[in-house]
PDB file of N, CA and C in Angstrom:
ATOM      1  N   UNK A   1      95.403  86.692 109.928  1.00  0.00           N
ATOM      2  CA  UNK A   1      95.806  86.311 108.588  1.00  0.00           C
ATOM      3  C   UNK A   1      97.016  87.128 108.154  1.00  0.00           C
ATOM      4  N   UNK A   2      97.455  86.450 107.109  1.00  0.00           N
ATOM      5  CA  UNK A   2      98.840  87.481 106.634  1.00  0.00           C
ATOM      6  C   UNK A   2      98.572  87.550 105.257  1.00  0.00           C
ATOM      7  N   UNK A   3      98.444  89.436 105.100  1.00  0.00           N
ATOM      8  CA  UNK A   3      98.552  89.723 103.937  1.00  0.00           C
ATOM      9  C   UNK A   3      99.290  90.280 102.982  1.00  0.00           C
ATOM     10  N   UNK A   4      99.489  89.968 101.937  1.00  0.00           N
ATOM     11  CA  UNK A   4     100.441  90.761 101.279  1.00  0.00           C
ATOM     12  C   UNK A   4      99.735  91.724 100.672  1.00  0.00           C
ATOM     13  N   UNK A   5     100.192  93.255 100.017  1.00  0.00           N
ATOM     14  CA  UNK A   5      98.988  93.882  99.487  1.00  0.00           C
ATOM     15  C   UNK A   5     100.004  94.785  98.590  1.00  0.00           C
ATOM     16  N   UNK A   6      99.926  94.177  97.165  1.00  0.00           N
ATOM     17  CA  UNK A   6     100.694  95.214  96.313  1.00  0.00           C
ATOM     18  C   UNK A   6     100.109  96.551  95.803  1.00  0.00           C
ATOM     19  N   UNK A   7     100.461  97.556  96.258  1.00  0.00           N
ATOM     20  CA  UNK A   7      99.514  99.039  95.561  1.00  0.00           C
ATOM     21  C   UNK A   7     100.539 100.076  95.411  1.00  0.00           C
ATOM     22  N   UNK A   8     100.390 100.721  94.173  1.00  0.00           N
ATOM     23  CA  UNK A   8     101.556 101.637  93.906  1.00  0.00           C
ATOM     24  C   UNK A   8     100.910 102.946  94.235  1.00  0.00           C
ATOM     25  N   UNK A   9      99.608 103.317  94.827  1.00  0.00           N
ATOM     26  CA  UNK A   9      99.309 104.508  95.555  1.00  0.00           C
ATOM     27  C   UNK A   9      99.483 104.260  96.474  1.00  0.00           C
ATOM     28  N   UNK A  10     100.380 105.603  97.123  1.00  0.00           N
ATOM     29  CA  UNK A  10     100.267 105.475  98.545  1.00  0.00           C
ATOM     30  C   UNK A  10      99.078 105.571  99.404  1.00  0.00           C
ATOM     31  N   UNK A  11      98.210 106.463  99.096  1.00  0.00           N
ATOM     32  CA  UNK A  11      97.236 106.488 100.085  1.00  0.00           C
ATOM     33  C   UNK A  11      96.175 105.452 100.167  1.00  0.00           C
ATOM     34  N   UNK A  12      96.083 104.688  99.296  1.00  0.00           N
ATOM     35  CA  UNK A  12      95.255 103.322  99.160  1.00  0.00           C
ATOM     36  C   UNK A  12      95.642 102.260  99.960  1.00  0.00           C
ATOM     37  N   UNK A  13      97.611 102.455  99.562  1.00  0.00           N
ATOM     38  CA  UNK A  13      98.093 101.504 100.526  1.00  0.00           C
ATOM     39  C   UNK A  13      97.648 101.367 102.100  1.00  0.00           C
ATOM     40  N   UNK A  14      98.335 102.714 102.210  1.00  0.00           N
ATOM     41  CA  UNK A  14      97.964 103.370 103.764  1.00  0.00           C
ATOM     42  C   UNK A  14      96.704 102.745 104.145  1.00  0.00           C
ATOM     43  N   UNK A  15      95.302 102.969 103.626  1.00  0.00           N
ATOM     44  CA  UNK A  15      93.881 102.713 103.963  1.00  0.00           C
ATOM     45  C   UNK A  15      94.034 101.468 104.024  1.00  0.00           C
ATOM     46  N   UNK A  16      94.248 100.342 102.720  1.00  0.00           N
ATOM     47  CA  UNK A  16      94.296  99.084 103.428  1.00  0.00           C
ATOM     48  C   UNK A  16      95.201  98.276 104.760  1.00  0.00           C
ATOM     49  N   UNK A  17      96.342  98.900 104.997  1.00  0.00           N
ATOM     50  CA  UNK A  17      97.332  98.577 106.017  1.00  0.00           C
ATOM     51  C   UNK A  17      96.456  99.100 107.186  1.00  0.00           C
ATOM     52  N   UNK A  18      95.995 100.298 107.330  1.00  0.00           N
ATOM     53  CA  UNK A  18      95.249 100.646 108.597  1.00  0.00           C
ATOM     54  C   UNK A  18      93.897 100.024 108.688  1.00  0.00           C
ATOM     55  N   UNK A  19      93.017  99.716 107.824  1.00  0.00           N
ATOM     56  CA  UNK A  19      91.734  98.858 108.257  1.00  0.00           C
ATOM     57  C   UNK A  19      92.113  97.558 108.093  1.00  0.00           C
ATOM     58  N   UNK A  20      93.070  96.958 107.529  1.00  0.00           N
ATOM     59  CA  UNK A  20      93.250  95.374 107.924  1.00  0.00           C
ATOM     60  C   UNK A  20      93.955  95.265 109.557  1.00  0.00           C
ATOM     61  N   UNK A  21      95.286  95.960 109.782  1.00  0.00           N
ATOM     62  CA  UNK A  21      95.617  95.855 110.533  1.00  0.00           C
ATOM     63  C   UNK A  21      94.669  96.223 111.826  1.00  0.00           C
ATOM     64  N   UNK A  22      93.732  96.955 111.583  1.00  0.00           N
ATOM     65  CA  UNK A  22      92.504  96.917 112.947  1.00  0.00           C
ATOM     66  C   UNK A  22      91.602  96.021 112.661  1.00  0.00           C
ATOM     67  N   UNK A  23      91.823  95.155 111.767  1.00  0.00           N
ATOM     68  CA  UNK A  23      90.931  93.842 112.265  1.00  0.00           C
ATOM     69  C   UNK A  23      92.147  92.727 112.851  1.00  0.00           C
ATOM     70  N   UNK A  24      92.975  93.207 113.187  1.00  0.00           N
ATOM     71  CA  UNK A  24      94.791  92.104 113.655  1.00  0.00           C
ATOM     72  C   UNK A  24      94.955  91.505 112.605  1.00  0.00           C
ATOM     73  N   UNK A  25      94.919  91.604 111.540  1.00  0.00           N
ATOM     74  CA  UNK A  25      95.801  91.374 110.357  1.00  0.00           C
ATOM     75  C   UNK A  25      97.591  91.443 110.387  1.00  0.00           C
ATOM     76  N   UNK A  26      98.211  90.605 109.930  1.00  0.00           N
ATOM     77  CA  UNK A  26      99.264  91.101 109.366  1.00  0.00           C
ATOM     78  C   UNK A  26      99.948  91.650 108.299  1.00  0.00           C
ATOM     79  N   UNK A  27     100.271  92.448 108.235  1.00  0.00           N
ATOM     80  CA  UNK A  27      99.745  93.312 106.721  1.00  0.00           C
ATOM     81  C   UNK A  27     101.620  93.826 105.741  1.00  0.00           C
ATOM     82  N   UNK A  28     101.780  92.857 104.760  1.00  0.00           N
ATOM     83  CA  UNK A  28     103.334  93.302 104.753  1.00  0.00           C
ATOM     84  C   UNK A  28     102.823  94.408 102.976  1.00  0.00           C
ATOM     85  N   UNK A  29     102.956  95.077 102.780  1.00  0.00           N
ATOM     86  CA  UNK A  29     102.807  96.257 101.647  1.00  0.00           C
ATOM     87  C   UNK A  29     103.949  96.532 100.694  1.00  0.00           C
ATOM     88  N   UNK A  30     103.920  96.506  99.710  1.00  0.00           N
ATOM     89  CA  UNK A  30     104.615  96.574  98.275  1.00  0.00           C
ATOM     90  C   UNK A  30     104.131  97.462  97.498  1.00  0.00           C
ATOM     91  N   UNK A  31     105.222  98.113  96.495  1.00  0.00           N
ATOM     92  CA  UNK A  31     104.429  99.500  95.723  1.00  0.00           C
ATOM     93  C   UNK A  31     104.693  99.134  93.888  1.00  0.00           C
ATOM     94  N   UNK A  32     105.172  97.912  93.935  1.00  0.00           N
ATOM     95  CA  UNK A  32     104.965  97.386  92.482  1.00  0.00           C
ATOM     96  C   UNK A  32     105.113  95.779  91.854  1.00  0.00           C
ATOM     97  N   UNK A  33     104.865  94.905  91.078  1.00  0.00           N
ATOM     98  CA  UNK A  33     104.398  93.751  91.046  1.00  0.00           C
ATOM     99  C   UNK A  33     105.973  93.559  91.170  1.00  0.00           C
ATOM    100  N   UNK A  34     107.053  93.421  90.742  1.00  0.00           N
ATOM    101  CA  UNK A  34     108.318  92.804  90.550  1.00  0.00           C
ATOM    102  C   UNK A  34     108.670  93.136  92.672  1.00  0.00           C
ATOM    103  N   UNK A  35     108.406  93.520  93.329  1.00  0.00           N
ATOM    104  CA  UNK A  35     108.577  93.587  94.695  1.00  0.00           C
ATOM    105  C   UNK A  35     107.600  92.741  95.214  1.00  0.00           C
ATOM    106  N   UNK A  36     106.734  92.304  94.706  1.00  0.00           N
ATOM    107  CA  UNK A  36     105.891  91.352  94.984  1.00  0.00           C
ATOM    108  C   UNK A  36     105.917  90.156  95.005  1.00  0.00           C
ATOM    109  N   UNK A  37     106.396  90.174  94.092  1.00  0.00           N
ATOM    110  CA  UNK A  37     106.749  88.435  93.441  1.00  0.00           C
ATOM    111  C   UNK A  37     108.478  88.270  94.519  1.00  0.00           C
ATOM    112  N   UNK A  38     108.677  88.990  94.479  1.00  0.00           N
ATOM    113  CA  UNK A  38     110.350  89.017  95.391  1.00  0.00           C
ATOM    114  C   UNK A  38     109.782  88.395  96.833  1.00  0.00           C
ATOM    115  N   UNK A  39     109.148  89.849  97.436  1.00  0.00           N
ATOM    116  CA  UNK A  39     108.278  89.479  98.563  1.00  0.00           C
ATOM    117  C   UNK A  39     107.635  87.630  99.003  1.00  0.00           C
ATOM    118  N   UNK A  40     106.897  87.398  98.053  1.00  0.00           N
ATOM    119  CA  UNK A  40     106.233  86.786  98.006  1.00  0.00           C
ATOM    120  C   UNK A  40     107.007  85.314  98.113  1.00  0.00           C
ATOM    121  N   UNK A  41     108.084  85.194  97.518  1.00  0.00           N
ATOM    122  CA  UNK A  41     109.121  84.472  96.830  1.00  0.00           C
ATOM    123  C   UNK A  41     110.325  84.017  98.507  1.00  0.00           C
ATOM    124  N   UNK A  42     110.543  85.507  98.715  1.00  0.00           N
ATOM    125  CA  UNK A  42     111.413  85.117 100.085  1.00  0.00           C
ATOM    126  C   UNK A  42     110.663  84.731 101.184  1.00  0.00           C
ATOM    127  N   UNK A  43     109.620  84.887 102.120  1.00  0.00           N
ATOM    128  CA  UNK A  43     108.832  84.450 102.697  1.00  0.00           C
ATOM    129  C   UNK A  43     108.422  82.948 102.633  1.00  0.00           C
ATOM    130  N   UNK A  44     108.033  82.508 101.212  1.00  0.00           N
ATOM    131  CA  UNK A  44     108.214  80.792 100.920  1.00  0.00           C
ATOM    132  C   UNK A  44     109.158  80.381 101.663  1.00  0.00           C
ATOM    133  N   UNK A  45     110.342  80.469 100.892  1.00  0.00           N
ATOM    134  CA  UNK A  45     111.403  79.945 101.486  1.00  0.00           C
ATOM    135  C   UNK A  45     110.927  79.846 103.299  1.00  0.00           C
ATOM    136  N   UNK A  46     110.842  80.271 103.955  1.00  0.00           N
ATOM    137  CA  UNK A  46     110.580  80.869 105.566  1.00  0.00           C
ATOM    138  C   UNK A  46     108.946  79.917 105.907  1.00  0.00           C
ATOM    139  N   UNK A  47     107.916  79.533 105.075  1.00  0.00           N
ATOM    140  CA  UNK A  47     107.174  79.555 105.064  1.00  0.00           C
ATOM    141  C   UNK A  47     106.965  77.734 105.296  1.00  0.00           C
ATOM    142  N   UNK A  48     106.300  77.095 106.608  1.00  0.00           N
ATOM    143  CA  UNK A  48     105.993  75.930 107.102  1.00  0.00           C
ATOM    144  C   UNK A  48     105.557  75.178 106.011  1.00  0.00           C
ATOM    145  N   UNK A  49     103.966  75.920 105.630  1.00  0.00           N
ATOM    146  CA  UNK A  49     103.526  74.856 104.598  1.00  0.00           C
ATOM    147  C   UNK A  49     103.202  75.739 102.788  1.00  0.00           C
ATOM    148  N   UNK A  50     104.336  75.937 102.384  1.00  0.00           N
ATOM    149  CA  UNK A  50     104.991  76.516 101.232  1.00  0.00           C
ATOM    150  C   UNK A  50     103.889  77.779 101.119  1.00  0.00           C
ATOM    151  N   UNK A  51     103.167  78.698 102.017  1.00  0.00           N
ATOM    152  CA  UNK A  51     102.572  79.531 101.853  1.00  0.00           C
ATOM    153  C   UNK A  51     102.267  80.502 102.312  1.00  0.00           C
ATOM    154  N   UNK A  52     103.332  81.342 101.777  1.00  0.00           N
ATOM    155  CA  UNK A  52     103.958  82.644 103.278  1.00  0.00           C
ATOM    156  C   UNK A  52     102.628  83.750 103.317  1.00  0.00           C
ATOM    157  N   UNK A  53     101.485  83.611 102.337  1.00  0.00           N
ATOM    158  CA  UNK A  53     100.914  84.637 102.753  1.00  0.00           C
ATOM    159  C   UNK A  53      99.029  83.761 103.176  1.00  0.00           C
ATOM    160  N   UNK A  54      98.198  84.570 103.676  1.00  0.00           N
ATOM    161  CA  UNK A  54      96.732  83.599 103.188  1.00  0.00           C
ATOM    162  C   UNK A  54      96.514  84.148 101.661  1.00  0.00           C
ATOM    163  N   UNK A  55      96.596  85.603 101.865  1.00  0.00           N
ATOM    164  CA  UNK A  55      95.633  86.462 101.108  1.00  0.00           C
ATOM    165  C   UNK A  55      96.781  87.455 100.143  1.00  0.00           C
ATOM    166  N   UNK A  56      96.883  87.597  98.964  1.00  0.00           N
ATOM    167  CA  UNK A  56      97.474  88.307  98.380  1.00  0.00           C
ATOM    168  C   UNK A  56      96.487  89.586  97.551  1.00  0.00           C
ATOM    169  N   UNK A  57      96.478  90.450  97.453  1.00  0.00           N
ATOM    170  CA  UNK A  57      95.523  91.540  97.133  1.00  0.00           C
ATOM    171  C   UNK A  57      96.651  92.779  96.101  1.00  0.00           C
ATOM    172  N   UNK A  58      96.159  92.372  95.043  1.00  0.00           N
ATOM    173  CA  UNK A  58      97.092  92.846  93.437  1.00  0.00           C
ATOM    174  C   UNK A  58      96.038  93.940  92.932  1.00  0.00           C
ATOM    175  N   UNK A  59      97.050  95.309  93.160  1.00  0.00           N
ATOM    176  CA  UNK A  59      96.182  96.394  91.843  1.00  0.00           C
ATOM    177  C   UNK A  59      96.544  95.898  90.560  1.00  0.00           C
ATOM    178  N   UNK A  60      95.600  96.300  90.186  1.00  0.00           N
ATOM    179  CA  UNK A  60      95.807  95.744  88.583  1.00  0.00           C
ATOM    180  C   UNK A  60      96.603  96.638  87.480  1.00  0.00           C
ATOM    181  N   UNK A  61      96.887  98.029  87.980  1.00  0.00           N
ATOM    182  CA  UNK A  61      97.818  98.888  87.316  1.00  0.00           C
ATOM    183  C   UNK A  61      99.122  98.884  88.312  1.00  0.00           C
ATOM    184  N   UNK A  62     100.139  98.592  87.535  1.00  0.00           N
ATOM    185  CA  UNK A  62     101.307  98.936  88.428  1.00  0.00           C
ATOM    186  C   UNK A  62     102.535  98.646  88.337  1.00  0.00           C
ATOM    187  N   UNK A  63     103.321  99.702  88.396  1.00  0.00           N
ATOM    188  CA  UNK A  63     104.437  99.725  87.545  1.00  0.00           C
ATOM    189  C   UNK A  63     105.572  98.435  87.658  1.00  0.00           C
ATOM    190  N   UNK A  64     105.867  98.306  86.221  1.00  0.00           N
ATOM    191  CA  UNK A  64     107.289  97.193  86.298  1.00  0.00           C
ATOM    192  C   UNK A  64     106.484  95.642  86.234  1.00  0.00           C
ATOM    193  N   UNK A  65     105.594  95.459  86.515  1.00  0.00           N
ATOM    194  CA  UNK A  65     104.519  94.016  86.213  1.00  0.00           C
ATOM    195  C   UNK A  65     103.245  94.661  87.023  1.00  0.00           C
ATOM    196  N   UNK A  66     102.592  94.710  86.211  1.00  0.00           N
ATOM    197  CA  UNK A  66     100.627  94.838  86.925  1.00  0.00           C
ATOM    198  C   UNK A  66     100.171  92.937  87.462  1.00  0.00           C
ATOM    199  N   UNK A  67      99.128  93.194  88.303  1.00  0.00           N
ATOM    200  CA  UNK A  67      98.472  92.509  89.099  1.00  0.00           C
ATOM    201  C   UNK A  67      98.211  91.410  88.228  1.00  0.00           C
ATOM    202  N   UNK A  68      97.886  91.312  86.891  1.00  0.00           N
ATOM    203  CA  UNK A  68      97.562  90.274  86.094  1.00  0.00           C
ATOM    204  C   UNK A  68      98.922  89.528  86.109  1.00  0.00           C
ATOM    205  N   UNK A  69      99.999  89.870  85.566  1.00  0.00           N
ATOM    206  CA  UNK A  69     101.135  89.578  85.495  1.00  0.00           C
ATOM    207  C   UNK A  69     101.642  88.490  86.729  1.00  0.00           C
ATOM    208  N   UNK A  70     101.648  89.497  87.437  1.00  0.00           N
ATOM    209  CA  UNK A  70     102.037  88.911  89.274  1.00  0.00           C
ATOM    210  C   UNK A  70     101.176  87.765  89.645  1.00  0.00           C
ATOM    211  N   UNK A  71      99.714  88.004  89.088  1.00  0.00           N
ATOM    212  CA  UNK A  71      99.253  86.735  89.735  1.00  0.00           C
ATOM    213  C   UNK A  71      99.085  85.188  89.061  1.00  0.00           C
ATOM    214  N   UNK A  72      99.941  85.562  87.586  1.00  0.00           N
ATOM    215  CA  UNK A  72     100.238  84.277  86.250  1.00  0.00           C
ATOM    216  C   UNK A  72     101.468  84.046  87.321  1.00  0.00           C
TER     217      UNK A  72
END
């Protein structure tokens, strides 16, 4: 699967990138919602059937647009 995973701690990030990626995940990581929506945004474009990620996974605090934000 391909995930996107916005988290503005690093070490949270880290933990999810290393236990998804050992289940073979693809795991692309962002540290705030406006890099997300960018992310999320260029990949479409690239993306077969308009849906560059499966799984998107939003903290809900986080700087410049939080997870609520990002996922309206």
């Amino acid at each position: 699967m391909k995930i996107l995973v916005a988290e503005d701690e690093q070490s949270i990030a880290r933990m999810y990138k290393l236990a998804l990626e050992g289940m073979k995940h693809e795991i692309t990581v962002v540290n705030d919602g406006d890099a997300c929506v960018g992310m999320y945004k260029a990949n479409r474009q690239q993306a077969k059937n308009d849906r560059p990620f499966d799984v998107v996974l939003l903290d809900h605090r986080m700087p410049i647009r939080d997870g609520i934000e990002v996922a309206k």
